[in-house]
Protein backbone atom coordinates (compact mmCIF):
# COMPACT_ATOMS: atom_id res chain seq x y z
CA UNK A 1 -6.53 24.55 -17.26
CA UNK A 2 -3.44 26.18 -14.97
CA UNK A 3 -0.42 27.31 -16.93
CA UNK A 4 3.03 26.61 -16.64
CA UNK A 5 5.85 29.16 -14.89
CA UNK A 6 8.45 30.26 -16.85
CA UNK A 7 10.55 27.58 -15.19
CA UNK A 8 8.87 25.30 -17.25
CA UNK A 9 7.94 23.04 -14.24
CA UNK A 10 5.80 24.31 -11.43
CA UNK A 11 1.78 25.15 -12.96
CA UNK A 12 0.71 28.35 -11.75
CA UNK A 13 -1.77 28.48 -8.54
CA UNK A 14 -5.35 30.10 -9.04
CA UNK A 15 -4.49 32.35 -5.93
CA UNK A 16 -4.43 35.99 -6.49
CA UNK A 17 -1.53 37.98 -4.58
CA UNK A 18 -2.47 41.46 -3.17
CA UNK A 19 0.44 43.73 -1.72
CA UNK A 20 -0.09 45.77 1.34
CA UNK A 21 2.61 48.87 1.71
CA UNK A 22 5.19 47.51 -1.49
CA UNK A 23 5.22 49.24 -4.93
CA UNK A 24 2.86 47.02 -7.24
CA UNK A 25 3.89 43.76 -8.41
CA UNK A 26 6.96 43.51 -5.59
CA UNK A 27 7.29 40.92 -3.06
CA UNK A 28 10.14 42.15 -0.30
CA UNK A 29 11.15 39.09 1.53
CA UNK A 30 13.26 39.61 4.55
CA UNK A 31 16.56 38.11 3.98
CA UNK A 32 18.28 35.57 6.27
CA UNK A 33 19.96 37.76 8.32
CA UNK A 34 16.01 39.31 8.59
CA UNK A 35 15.26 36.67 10.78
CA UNK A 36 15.06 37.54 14.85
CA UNK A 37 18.33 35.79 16.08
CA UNK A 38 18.93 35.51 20.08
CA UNK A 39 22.75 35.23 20.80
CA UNK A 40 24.05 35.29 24.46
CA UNK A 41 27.42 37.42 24.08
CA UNK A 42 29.31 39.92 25.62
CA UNK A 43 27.75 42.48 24.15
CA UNK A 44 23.92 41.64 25.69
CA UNK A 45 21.81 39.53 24.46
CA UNK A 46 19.77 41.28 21.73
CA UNK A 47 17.60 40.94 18.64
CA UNK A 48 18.96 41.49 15.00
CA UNK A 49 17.41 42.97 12.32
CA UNK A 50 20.10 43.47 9.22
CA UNK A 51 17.23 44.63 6.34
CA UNK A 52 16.50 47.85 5.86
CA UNK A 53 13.61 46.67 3.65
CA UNK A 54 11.00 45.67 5.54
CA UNK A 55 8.41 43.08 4.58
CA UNK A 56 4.49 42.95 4.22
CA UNK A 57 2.63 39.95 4.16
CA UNK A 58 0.79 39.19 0.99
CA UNK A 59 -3.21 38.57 1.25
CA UNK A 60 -3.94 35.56 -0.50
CA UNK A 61 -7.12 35.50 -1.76
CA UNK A 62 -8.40 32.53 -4.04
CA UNK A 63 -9.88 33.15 -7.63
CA UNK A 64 -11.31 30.60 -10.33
CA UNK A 65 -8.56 29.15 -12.49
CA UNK A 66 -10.71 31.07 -15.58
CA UNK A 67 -9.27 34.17 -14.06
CA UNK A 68 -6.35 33.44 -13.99
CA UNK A 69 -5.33 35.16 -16.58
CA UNK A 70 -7.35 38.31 -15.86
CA UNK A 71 -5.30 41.96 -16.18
CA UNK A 72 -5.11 43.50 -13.34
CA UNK A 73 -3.85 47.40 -13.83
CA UNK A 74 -3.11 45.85 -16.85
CA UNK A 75 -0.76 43.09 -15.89
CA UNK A 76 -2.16 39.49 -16.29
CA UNK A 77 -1.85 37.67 -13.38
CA UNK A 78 0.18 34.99 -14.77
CA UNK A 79 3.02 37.78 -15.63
CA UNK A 80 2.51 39.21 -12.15
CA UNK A 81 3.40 36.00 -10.29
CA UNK A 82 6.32 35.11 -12.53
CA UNK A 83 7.76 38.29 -11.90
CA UNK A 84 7.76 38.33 -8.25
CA UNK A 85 8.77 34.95 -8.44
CA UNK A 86 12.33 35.80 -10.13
CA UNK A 87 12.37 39.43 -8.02
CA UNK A 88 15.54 39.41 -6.28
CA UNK A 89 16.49 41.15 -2.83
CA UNK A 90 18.33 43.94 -3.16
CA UNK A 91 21.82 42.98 -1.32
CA UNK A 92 21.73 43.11 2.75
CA UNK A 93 24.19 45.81 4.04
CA UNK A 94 27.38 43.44 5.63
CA UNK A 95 26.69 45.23 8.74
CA UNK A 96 23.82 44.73 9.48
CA UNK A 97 24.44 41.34 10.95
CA UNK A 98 26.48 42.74 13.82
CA UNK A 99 24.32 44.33 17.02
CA UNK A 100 24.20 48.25 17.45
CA UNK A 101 26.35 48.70 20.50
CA UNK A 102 28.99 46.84 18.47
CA UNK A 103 28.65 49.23 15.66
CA UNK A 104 28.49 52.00 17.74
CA UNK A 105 32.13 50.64 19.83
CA UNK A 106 33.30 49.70 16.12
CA UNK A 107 32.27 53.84 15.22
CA UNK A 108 33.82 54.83 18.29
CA UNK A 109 37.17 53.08 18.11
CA UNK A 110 38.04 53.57 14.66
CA UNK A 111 37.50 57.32 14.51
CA UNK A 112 40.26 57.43 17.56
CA UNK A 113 42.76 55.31 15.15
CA UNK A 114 42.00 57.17 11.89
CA UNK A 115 43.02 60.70 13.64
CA UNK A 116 45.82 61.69 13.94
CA UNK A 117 45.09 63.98 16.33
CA UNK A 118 42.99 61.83 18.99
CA UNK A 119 45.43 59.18 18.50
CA UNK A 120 48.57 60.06 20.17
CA UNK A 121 46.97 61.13 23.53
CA UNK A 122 44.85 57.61 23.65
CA UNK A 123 48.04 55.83 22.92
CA UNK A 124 49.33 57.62 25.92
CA UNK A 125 46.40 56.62 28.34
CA UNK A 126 46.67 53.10 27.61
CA UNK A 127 50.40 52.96 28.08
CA UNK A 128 49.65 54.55 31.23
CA UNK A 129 46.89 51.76 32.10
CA UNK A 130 48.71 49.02 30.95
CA UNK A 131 52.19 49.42 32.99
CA UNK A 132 51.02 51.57 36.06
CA UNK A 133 51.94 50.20 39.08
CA UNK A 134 49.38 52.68 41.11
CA UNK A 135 45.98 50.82 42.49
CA UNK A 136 43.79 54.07 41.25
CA UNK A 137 44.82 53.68 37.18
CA UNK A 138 45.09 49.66 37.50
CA UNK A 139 42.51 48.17 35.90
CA UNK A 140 42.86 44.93 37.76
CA UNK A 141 42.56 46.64 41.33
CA UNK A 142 40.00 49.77 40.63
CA UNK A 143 37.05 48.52 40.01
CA UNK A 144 35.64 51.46 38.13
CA UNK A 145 37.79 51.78 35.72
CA UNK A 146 37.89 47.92 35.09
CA UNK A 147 34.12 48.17 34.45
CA UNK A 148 34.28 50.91 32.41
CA UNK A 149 36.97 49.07 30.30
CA UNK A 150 35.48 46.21 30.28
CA UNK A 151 32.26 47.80 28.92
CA UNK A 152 34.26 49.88 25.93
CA UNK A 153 37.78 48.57 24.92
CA UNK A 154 37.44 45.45 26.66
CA UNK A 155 34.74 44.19 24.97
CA UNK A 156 35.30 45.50 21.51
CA UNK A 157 38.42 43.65 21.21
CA UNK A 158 38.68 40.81 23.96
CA UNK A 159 37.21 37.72 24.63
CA UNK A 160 37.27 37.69 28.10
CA UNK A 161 38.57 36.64 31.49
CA UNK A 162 37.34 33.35 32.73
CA UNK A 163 35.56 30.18 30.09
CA UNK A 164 32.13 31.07 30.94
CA UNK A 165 33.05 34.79 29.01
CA UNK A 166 35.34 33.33 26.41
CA UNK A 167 32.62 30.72 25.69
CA UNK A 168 30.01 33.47 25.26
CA UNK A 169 31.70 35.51 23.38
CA UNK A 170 33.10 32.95 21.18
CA UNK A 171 29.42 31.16 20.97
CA UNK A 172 28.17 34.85 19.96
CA UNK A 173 30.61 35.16 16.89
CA UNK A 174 29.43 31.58 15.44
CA UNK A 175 26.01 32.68 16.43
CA UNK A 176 27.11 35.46 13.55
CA UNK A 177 27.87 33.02 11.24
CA UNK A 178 31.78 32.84 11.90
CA UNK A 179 33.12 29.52 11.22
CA UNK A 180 35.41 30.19 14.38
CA UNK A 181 38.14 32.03 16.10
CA UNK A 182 41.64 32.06 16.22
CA UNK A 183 42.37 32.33 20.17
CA UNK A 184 45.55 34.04 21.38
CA UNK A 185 46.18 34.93 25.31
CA UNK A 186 46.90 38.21 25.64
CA UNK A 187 49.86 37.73 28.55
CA UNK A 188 53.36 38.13 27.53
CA UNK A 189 56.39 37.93 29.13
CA UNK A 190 57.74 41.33 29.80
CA UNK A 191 62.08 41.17 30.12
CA UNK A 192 64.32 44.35 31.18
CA UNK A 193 66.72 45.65 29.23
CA UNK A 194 69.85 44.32 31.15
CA UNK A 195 67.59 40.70 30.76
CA UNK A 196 67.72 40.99 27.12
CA UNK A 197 71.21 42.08 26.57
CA UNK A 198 72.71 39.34 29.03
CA UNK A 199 70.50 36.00 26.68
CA UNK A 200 73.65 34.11 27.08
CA UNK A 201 73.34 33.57 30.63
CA UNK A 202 70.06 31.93 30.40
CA UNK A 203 70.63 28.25 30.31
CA UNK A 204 72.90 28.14 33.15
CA UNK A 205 72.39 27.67 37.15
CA UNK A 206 70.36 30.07 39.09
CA UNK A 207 69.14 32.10 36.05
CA UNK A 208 68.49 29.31 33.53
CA UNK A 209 66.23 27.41 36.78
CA UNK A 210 64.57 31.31 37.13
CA UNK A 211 63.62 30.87 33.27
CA UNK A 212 62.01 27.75 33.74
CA UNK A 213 60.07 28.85 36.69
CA UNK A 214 58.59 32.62 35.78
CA UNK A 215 58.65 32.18 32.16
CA UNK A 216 58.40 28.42 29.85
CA UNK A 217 56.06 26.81 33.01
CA UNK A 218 53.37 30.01 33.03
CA UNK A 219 53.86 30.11 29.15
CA UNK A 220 52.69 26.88 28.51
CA UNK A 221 50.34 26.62 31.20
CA UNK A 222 48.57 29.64 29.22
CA UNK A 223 48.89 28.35 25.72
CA UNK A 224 47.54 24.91 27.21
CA UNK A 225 44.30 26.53 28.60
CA UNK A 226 44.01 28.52 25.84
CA UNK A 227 43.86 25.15 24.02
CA UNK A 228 41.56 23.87 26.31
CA UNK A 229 39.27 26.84 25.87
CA UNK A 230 38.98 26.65 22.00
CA UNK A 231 36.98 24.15 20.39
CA UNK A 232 37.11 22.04 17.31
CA UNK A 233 37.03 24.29 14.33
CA UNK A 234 38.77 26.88 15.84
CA UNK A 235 42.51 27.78 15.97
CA UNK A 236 44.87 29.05 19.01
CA UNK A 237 48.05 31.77 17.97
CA UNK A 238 51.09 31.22 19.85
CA UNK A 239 54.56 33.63 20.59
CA UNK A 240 57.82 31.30 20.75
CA UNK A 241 59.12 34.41 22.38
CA UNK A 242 56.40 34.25 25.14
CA UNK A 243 58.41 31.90 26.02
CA UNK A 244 61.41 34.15 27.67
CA UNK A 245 64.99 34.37 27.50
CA UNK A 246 65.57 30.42 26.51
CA UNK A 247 63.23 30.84 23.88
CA UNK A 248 64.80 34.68 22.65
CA UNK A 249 68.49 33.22 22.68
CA UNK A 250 68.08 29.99 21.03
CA UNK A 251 65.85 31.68 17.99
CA UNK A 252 68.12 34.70 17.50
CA UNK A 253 70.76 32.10 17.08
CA UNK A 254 69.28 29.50 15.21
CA UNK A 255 69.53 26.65 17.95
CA UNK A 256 67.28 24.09 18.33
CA UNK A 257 64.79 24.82 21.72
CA UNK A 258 66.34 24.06 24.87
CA UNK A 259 65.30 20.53 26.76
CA UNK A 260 62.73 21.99 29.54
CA UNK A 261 61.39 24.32 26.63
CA UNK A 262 60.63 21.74 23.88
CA UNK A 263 59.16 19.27 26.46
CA UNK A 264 56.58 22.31 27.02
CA UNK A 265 56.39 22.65 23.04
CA UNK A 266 55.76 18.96 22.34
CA UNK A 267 53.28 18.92 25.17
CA UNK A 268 51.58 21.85 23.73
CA UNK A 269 51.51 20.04 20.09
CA UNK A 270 50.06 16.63 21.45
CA UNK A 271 47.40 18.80 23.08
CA UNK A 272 46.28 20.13 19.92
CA UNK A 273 46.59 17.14 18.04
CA UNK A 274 44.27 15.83 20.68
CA UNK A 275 41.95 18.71 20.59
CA UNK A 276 41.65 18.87 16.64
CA UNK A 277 42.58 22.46 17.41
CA UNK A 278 45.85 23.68 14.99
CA UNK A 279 48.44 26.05 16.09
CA UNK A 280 49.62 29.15 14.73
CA UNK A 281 52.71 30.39 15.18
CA UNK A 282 52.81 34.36 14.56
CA UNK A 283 55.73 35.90 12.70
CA UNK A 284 58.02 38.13 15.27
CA UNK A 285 60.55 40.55 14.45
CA UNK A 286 63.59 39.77 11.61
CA UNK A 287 66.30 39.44 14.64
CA UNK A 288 64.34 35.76 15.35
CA UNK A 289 62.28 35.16 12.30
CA UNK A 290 64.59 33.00 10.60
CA UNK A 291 64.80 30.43 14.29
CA UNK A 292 60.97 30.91 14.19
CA UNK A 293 61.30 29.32 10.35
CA UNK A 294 63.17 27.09 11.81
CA UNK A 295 61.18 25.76 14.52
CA UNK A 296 57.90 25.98 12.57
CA UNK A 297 59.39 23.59 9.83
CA UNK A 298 60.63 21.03 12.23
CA UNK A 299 57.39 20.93 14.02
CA UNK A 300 54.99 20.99 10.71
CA UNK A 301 57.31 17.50 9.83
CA UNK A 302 55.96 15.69 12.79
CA UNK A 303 52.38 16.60 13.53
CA UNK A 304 51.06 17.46 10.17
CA UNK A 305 50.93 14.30 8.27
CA UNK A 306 47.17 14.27 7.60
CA UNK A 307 47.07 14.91 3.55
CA UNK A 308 45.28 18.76 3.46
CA UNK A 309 44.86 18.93 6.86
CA UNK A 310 47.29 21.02 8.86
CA UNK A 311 48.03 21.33 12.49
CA UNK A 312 51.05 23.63 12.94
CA UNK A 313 50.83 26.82 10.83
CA UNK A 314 53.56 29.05 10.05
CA UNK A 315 52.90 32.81 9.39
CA UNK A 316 54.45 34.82 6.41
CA UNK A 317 54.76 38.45 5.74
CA UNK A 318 54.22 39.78 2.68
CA UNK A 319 56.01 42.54 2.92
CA UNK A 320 59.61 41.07 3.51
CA UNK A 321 60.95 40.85 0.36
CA UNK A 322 62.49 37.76 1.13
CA UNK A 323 59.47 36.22 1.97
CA UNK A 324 58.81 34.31 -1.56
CA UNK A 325 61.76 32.80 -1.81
CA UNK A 326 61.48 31.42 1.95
CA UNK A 327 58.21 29.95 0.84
CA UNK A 328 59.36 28.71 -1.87
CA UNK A 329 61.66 26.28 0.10
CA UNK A 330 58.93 25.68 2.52
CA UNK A 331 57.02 24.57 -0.14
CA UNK A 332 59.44 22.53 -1.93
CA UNK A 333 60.32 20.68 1.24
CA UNK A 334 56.84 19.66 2.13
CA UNK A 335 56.89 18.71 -1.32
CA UNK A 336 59.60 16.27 -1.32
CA UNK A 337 59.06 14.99 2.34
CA UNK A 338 55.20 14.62 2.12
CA UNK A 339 53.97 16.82 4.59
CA UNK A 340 51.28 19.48 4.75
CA UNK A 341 52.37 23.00 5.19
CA UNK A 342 50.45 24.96 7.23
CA UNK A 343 50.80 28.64 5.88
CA UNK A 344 49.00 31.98 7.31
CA UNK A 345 49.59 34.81 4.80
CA UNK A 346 49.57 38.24 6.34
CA UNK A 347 50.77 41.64 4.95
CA UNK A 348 53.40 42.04 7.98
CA UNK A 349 53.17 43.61 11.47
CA UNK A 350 56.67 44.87 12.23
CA UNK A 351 57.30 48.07 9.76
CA UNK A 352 58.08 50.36 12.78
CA UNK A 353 61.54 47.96 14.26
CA UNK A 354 62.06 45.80 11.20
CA UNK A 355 65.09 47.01 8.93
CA UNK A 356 63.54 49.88 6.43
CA UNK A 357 65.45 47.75 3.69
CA UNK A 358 64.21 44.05 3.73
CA UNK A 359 60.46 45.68 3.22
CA UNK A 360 58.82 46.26 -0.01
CA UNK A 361 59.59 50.09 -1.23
CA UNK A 362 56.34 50.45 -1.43
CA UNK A 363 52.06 49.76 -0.04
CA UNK A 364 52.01 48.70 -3.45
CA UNK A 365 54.55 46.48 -3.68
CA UNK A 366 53.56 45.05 -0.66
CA UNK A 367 50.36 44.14 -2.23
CA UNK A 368 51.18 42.54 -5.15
CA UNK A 369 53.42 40.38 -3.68
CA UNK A 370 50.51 39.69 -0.99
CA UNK A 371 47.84 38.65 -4.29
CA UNK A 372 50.63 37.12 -6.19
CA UNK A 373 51.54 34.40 -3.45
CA UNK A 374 47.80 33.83 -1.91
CA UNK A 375 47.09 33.05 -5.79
CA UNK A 376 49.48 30.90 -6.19
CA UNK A 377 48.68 29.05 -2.92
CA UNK A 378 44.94 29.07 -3.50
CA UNK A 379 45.19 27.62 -7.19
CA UNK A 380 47.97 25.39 -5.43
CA UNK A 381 50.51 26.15 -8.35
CA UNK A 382 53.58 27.51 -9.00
CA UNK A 383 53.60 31.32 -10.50
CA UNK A 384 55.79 34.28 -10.49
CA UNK A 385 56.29 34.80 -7.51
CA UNK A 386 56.29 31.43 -5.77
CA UNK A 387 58.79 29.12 -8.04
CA UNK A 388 60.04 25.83 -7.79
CA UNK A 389 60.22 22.54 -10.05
CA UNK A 390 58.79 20.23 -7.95
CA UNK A 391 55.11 19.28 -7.50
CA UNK A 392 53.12 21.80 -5.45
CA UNK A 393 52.05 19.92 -2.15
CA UNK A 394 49.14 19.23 0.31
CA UNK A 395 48.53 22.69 1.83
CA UNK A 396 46.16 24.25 4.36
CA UNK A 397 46.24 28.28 4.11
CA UNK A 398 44.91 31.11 6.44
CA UNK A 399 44.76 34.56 5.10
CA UNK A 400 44.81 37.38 7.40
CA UNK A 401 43.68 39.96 5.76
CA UNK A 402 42.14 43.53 6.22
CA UNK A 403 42.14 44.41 2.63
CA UNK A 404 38.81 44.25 1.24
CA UNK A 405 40.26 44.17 -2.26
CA UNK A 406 42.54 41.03 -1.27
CA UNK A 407 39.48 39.12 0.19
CA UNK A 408 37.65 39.88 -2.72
CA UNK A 409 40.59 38.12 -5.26
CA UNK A 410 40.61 35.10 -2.46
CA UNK A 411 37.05 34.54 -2.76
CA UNK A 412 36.87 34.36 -6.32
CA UNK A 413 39.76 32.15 -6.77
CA UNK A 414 38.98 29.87 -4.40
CA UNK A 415 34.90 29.57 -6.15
CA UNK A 416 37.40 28.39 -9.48
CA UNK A 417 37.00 24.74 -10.21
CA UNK A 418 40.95 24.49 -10.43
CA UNK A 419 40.91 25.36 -6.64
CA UNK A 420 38.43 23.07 -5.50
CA UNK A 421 38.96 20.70 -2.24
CA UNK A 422 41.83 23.86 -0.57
CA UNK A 423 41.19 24.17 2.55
CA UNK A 424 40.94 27.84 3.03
CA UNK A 425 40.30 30.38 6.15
CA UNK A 426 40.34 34.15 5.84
CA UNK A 427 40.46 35.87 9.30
CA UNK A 428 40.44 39.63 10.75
CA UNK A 429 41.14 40.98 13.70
CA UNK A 430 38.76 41.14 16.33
CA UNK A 431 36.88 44.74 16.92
CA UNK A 432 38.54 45.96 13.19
CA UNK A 433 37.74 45.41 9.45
CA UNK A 434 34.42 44.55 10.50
CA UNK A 435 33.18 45.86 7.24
CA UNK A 436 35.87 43.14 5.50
CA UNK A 437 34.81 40.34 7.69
CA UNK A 438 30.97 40.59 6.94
CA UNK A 439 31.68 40.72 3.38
CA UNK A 440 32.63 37.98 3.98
CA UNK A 441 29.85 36.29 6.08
CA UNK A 442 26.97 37.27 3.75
CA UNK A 443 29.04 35.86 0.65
CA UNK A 444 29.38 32.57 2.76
CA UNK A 445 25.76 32.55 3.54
CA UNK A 446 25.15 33.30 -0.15
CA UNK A 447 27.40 30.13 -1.54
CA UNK A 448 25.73 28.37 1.15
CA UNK A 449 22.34 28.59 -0.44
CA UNK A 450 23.56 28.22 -3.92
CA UNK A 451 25.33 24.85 -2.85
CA UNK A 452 22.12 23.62 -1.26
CA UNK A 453 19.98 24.17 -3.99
CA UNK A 454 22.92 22.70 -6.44
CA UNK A 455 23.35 19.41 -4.00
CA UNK A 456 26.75 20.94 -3.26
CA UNK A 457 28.83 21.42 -0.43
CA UNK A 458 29.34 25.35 0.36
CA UNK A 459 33.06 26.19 -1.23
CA UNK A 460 33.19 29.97 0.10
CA UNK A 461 36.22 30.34 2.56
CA UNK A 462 35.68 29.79 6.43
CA UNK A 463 35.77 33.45 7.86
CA UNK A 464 37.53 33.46 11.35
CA UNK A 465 38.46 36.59 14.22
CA UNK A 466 41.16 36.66 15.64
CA UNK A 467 40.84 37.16 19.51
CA UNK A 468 42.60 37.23 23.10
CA UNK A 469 41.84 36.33 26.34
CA UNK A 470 43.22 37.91 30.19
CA UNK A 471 42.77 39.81 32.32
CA UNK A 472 41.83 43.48 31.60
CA UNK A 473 45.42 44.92 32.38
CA UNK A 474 47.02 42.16 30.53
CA UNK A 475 44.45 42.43 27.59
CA UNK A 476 45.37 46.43 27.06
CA UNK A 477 49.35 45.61 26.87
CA UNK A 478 48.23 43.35 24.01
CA UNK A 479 46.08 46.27 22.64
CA UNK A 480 48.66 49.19 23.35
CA UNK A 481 51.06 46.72 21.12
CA UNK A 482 48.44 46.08 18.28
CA UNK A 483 47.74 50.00 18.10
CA UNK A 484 51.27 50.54 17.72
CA UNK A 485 51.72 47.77 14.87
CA UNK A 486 48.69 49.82 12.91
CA UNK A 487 49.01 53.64 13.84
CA UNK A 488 50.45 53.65 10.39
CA UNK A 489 47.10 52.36 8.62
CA UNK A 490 45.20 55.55 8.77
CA UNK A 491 43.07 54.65 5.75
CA UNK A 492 42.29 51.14 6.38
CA UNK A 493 40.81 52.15 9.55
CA UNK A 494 39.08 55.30 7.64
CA UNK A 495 37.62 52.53 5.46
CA UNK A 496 36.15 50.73 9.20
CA UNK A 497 35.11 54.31 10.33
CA UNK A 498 32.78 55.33 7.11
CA UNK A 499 31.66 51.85 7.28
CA UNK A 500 30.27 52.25 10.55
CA UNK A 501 28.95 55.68 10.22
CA UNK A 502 26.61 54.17 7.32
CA UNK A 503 25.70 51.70 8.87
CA UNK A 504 24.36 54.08 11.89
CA UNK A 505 23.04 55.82 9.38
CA UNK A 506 21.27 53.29 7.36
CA UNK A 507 19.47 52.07 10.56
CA UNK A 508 18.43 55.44 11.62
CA UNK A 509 16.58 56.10 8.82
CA UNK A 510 14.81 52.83 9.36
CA UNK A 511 13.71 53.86 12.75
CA UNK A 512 11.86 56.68 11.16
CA UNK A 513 10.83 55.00 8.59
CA UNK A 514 12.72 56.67 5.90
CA UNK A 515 15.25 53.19 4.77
């Protein structure tokens, strides 16, 4: 007569289970992530193999049900099976799902950005790349250094040049198990001094018809492709400021967008709505912040009526100390007008030209404030930090995070019943934190499963990179800008660099044999 498992339910097979190269009584089953994946990407099309454990087939060989029971080195049988039946696999290293010549680029890149002494020279390189006017050091016109860019910087951070590479790379990430990416194009619009003093003149004759021509038309054109490249499920980042001079004057002094400028914006908003693809708009410096507010608001009122769903975003730094209370009203308003707010929570990006005084005193400051309002959003209640006296409203939220101790708070909250049905993205950028984001990918995976075997749909947050698009000279002013905006974050990208030295590490060792 078979026996029963310890589940209660399943009767134990006759079959005895012999292990070849595994400590007795030990089944090692490769994990998900185990499994041979093919993606086509940018960075070659290549096998993964995330598990340092490596697994052995068991020999089955059948026995009378008599014998079941039989010790073997003392064991029964029965107790054998049950026991590798409830083993559990020891916890796949996050990054291990990424290939080795990312690691490697990821290994390369951040021990630049964590030194202070290899930093300052490579900042100077890339300025030099990015605004030389000489053939020989621009990437666009010498070939060699353009594919040697392309092979290193390039490709850690960028998506690429033309669809067929933004597609690929894009495909590649998913392939990863990224719900999507947030797609931003890397072109800006690039005004003299003399052009930003004079913003007044900008809406009249000569100079306001020069505006519409060389900066809102190629602006839009970009941000429309850019829509056009994405795909449902992802998200595109835009710059009112990419906009030029009309855009700079009428946000610096609160005015409503000029008439050829929001024509371009509405166009841009249909095109999304059309596209199922929502819009970010990134925070900018304090001088046009409070337009960008503005703007953002106005906007959110007319395309995001779908209850939970939003399609214009607004971001928020947590740093500004200001930045509850602005919420706050935000909130309220959507609130009492019945919109969806749209909110992307980031720490900030402007410490080196905002004012020293309208930032938190201090890192820790900053993050406290950052936990206090993603709580409060995620739970969708009030708190102490985010306070009003009206009902909280339909919300979407995107945290941008590189703080693996933030992430870690988001996920649990949002796994709480009393934040069930938010709609939730947590995003890094691309080519950094890669040690955050695949946190977050095998947690995913691992809600995933438990949903599936519960009959529930996975609640874990979407995880998302945020990426650009141009050409390779355009693509390093955008990088020469984010390496300014974190030269400050020595130990975050310490944390990337260690990561990524383990990781090499770990997978050495299991060339040899030694993992």
């Amino acid at each position: 007569m078979l026996k029963t498992s310890a589940l209660g339910r399943t009767p134990l097979l006759p079959y005895r289970i012999a292990l070849t190269n595994n400590p007795p009584n030990i089944v090692c089953f490769s994990s998900h992530y185990a499994q041979s994946h093919k993606f086509s990407t940018d960075f070659r099309s290549r096998r993964i193999h995330s598990s340092s454990i490596r697994a052995s087939a068991p020999v089955v060989e059948q026995i009378s049900a008599a014998s079941a029971s039989t010790p073997v080195s003392g064991i029964p049988l029965n107790s054998r099976i049950n026991s590798v039946s409830t083993t559990a696999m020891p916890r796949p290293a996050p990054l291990s799902v990424l290939p080795l010549a990312t690691v490697l680029r990821t290994l390369a890149s951040t021990t630049i950005s964590s030194s202070r002494i290899l930093l300052p020279p490579s900042l100077a390189i890339m300025s030099t790349l990015a605004h030389s006017d000489q053939n020989l050091l621009n990437p666009d016109k010498n070939p060699f250094l353009r594919w040697f860019l392309k092979k290193t910087f390039y490709a850690q951070f960028c998506a690429g040049e033309n669809n067929f590479e933004i597609r690929r790379t894009i495909n590649g990430l998913k392939g990863l198990g990224f719900s999507g990416v947030i797609l931003g194009y890397a072109r800006e619009v690039v005004l003299t001094d003399a052009q930003t003093r004079d913003l007044s003149s900008c809406g009249e004759g000569l100079v306001a018809e020069e505006c519409i021509r060389n900066e809102i038309i190629p602006w839009a054109a970009g941000t429309k492709e850019t829509l056009r490249l994405a795909q449902p499920g992802d998200f595109v980042a835009i710059k009112f400021s990419g906009a030029g001079r009309q855009a700079l004057y009428a946000l610096k002094n609160r005015l409503p967008p000029s008439q050829h400028l929001k024509k371009a914006l509405d166009e841009i908003c249909d095109l999304a709505v059309a596209r199922d693809v929502p819009l970010l708009i990134d925070a900018e410096q304090d001088t046009i912040q409070a337009g960008i507010d503005d703007w953002a608001l106005e906007y959110q009122r007319k395309y995001n009526t779908k209850p939970g769903h939003a399609i214009i975003y607004n971001t928020y730094q947590a740093y500004l100390k200001a930045v509850p209370a602005i919420l706050s009203s935000h909130l309220a308003t959507a609130s009492n007008e019945g919109f969806t707010l749209g909110v992307k929570l980031v720490r900030g990006a402007y410490l080196g030209s905002d004012p020293r005084h309208i930032i938190h005193d201090t890192k820790a400051d900053t993050d406290a404030a950052y936990d206090s309002i993603a709580s409060s959003l995620i739970r969708r209640q009030w708190g102490p930090t985010l306070q009003q006296n009206v009902a909280f409203p339909q919300i979407s939220i995107i945290l941008g995070s590189h703080n693996l101790d933030s992430v870690c708070k988001a996920r649990k909250l949002r796994a709480s019943p009393e934040s069930a049905g938010t709609e939730l993205a947590i995003a890094q950028l691309q080519g950094m934190a890669d040690e955050v984001s695949c946190e977050l990918l095998v947690a995913r995976q691992n809600a995933g499963q438990a949903g599936k075997k519960d009959g529930e749909p996975c609640e874990a947050p979407r995880a998302y990179k945020y990426i650009v698009w141009g050409s390779t000279k355009e693509c390093m002013k955008y990088l020469l800008r984010r390496a300014h905006e974190n030269k400050d974050a020595v130990s975050r990208t310490k944390n990337g660099r260690d990561a990524a030295w383990e990781e090499v590490k770990r997978r050495a060792k299991a060339v040899v044999g030694l993992a």
